[in-house]
C-alpha atoms as a PDB file:
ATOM      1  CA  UNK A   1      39.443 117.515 167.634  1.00  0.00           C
ATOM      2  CA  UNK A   2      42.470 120.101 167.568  1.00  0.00           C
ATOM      3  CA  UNK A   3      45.131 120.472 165.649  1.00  0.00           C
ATOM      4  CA  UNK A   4      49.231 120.483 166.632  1.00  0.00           C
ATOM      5  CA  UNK A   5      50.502 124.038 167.270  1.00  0.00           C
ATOM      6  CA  UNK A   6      53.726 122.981 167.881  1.00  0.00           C
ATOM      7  CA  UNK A   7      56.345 123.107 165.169  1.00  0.00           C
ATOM      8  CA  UNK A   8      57.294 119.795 163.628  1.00  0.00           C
ATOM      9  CA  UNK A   9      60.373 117.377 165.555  1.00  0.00           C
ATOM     10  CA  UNK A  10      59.276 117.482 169.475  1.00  0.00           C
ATOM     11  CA  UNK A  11      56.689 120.548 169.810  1.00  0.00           C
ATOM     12  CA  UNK A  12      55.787 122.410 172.957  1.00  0.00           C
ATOM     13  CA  UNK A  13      51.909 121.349 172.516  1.00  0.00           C
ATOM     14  CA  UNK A  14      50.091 121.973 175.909  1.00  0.00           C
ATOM     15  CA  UNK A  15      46.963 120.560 175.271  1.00  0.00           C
ATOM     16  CA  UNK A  16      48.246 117.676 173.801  1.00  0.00           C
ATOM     17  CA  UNK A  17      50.416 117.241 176.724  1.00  0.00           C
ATOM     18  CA  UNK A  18      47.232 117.645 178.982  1.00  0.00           C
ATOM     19  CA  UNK A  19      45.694 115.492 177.388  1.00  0.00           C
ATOM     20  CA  UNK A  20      48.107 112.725 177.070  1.00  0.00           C
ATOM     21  CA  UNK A  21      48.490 113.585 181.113  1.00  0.00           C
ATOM     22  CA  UNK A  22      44.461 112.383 181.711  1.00  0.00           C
ATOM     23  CA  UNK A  23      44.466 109.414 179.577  1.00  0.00           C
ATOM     24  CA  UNK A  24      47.590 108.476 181.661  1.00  0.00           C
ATOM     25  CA  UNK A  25      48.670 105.448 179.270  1.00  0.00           C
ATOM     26  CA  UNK A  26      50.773 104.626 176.425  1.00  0.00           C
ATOM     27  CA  UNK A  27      49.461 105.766 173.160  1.00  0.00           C
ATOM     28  CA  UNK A  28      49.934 104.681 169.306  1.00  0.00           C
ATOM     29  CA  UNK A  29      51.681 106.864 166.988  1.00  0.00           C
ATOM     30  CA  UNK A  30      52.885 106.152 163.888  1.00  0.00           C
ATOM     31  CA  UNK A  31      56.911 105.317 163.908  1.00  0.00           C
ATOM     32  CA  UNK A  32      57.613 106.880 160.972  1.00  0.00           C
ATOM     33  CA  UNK A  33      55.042 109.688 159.830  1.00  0.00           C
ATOM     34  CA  UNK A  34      56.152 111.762 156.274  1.00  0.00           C
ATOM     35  CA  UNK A  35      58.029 114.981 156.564  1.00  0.00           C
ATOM     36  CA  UNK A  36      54.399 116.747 155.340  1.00  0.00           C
ATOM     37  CA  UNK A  37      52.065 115.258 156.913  1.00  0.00           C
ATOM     38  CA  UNK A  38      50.522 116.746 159.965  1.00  0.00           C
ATOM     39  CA  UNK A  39      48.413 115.354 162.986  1.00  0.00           C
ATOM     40  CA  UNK A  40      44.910 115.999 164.008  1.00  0.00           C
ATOM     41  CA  UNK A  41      44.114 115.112 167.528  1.00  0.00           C
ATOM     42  CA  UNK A  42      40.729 113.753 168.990  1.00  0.00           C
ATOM     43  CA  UNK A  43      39.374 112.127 171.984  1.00  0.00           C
ATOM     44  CA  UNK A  44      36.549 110.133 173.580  1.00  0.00           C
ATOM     45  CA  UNK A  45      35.284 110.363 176.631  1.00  0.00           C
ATOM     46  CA  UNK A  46      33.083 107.302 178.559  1.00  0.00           C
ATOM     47  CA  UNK A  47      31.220 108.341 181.832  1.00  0.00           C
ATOM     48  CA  UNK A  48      33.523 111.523 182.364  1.00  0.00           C
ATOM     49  CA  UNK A  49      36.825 109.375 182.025  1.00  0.00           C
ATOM     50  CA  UNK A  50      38.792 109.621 179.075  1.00  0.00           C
ATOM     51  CA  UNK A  51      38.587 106.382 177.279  1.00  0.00           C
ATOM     52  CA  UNK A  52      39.761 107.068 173.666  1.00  0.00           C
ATOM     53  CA  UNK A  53      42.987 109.059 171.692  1.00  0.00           C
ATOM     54  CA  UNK A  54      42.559 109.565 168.190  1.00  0.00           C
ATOM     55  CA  UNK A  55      45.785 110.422 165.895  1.00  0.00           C
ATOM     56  CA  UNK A  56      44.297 111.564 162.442  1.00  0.00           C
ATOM     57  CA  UNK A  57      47.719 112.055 159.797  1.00  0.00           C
ATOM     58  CA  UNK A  58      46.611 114.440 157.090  1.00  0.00           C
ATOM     59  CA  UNK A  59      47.980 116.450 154.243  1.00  0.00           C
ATOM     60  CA  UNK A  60      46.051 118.819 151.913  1.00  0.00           C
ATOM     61  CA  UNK A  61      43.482 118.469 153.967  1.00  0.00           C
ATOM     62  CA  UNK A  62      42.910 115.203 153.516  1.00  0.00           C
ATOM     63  CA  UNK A  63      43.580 112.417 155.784  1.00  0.00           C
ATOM     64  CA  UNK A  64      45.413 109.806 155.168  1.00  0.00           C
ATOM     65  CA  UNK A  65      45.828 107.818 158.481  1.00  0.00           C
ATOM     66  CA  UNK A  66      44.375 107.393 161.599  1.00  0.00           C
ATOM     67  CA  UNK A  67      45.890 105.672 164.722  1.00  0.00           C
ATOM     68  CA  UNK A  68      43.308 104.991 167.677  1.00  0.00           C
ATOM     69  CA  UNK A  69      44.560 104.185 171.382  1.00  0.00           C
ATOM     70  CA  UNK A  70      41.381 102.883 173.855  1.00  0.00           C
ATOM     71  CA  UNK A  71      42.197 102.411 177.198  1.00  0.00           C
ATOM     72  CA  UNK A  72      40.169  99.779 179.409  1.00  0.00           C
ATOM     73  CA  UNK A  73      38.250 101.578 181.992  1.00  0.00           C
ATOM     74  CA  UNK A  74      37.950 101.364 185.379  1.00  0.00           C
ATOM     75  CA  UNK A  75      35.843  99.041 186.964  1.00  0.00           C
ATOM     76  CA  UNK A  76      33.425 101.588 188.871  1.00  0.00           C
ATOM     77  CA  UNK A  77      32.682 103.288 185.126  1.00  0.00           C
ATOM     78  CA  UNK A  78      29.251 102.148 184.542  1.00  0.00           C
ATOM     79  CA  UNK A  79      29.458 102.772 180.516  1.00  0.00           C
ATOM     80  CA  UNK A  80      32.317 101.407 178.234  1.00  0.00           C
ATOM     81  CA  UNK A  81      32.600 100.994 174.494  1.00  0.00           C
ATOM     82  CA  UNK A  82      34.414  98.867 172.003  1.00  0.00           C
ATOM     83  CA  UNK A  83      36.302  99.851 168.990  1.00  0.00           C
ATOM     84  CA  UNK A  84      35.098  98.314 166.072  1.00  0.00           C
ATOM     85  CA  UNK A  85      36.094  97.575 162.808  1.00  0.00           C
ATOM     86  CA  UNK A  86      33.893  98.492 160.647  1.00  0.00           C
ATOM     87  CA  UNK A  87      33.130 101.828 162.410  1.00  0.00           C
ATOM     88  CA  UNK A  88      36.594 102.664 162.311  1.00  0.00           C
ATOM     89  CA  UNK A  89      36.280 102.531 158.891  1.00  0.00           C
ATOM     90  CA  UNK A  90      33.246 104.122 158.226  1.00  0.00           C
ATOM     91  CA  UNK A  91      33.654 107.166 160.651  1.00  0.00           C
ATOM     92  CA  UNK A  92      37.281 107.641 158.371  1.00  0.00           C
ATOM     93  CA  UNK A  93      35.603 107.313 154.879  1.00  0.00           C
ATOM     94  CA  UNK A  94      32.937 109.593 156.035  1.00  0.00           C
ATOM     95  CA  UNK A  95      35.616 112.274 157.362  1.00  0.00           C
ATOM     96  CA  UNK A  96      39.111 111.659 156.025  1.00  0.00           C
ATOM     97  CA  UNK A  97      37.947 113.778 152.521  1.00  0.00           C
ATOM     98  CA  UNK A  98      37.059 117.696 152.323  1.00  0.00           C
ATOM     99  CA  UNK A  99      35.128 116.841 149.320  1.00  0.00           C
ATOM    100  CA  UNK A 100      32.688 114.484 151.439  1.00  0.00           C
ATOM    101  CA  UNK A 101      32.819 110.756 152.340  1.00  0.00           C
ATOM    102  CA  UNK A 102      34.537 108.501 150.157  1.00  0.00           C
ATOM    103  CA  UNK A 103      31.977 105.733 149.455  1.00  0.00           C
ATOM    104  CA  UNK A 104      33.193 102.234 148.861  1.00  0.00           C
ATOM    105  CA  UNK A 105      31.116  99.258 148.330  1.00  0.00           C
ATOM    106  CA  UNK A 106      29.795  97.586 151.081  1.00  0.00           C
ATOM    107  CA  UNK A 107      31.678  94.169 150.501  1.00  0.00           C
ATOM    108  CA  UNK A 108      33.485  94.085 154.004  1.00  0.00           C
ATOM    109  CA  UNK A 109      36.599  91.344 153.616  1.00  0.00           C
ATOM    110  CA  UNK A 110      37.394  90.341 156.967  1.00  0.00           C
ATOM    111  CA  UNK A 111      40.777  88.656 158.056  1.00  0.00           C
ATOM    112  CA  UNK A 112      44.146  88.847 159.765  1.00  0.00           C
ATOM    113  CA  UNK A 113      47.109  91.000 159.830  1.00  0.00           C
ATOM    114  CA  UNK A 114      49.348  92.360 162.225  1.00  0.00           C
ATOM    115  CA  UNK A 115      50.717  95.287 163.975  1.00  0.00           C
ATOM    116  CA  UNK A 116      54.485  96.323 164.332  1.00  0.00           C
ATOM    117  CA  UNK A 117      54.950  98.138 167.743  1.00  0.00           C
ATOM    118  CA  UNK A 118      58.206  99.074 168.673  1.00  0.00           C
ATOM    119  CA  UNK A 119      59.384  96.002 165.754  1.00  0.00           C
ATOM    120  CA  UNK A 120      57.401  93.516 167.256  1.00  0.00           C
ATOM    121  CA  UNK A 121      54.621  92.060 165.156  1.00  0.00           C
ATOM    122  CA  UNK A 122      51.054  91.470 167.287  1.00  0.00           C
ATOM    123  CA  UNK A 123      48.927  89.808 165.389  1.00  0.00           C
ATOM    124  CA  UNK A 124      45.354  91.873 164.733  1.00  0.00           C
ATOM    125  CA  UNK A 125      42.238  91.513 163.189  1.00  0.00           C
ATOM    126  CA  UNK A 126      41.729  92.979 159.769  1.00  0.00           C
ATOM    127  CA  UNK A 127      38.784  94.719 157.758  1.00  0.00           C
ATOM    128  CA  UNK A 128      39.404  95.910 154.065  1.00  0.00           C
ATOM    129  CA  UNK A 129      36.394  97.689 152.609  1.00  0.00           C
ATOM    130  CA  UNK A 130      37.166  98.179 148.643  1.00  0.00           C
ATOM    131  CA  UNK A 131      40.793 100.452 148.830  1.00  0.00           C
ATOM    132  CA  UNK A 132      40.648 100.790 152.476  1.00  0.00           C
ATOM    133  CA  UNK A 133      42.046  98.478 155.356  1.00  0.00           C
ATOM    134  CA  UNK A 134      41.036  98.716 159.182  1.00  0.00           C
ATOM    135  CA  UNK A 135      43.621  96.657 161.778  1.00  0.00           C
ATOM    136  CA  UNK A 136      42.357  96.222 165.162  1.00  0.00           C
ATOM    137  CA  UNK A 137      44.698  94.327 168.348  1.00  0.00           C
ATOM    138  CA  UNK A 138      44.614  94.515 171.560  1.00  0.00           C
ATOM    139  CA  UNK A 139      48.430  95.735 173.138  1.00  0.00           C
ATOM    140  CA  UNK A 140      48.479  95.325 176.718  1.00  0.00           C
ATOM    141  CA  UNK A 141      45.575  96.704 178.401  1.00  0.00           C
ATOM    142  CA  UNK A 142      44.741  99.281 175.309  1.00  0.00           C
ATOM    143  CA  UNK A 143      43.157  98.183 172.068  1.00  0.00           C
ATOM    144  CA  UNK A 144      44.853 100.051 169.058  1.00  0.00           C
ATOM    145  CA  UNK A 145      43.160 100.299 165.486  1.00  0.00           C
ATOM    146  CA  UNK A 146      44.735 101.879 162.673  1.00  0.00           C
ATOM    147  CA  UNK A 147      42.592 102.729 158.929  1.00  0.00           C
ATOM    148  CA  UNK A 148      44.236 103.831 155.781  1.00  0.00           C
ATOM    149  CA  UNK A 149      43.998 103.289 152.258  1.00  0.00           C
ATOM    150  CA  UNK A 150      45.772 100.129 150.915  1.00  0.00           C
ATOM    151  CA  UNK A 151      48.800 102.168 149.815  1.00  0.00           C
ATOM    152  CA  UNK A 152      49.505 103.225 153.076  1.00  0.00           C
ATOM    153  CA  UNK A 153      48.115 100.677 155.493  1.00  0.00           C
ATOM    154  CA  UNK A 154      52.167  98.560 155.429  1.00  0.00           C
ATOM    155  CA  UNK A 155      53.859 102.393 156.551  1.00  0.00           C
ATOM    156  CA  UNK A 156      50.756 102.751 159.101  1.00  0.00           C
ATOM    157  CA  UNK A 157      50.676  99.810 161.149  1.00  0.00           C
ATOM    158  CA  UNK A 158      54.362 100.603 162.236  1.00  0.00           C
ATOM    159  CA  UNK A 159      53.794 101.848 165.940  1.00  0.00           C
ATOM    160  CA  UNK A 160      55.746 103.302 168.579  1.00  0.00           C
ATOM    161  CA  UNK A 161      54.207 103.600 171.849  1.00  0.00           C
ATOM    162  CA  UNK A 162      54.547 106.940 173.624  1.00  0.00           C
ATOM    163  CA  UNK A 163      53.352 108.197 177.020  1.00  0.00           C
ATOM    164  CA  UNK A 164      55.647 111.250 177.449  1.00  0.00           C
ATOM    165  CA  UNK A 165      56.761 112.722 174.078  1.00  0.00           C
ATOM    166  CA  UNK A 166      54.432 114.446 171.283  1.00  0.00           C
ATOM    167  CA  UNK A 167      53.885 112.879 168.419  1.00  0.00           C
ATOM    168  CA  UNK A 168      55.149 114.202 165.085  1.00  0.00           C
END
């Protein structure tokens, strides 16, 4: 993962750019981040070919959101993966606080909810475990998944899609 160096608004962020370049699809950000929060970018790579774009909103060093854009593959790659879930969720309990992971209890609720992209609602599949809600759907050819706590989870599933500009 790296972090922004850009200044907030449209920043000049090379490696994000680069990066944004390989994967070479639209990706999830959130439409309408806070003024303080800042962005923590990481990616996933399947068989040498970028597969996955993480978009990790923090403050204070902890994080509060994290929006996750899979693209399929192609169809010589001989190894794929699927998001999941309820690995979503656990790899963001276990890292979203600098005191440790945030443990919940292991009562996983599963259901629907949605997605707004660009003001359309998609309909997605939905994991809450205790305070915290996963939302999976696919969008296109990508699969977007976005985990917050409760509180957040109506601001977070407000997309935009993006293939050219930085997120903020």
């Amino acid at each position: 993962m790296f972090h922004s160096s850009g200044q907030r608004g449209r920043p000049d962020d090379r490696i994000w750019l680069e990066t944004l370049g390989e994967f070479g699809r639209p990706v999830a950000v959130l439409a309408r981040p806070e003024p303080g929060w800042r962005r923590l970018v990481g990616h996933g790579s399947v068989d040498g070919l970028l597969q996955r774009l993480d978009l990790g909103y923090y403050e204070e060093h902890t994080m509060l959101v994290q929006v996750t854009t899979q693209r399929r593959l192609p169809e010589h790659a001989r190894v794929f993966s699927t998001l999941e879930p309820d690995a979503l969720l656990d790899e963001f309990l276990f890292n979203s606080s600098p005191r440790g992971p945030i443990r919940q209890p292991n009562e996983l609720a599963a259901g629907t909810g949605h997605l707004i992209v660009d003001g359309t609602a998609i309909e997605a599949q939905r994991l809450t475990c205790g305070d915290y809600i996963a939302t999976l759907a696919a969008i296109g050819e990508e699969v977007v998944a976005v985990v917050s706590n409760a509180a957040l989870h109506d601001q977070a599933v407000r997309l935009t899609l993006d293939a050219t500009a930085v997120p903020v």
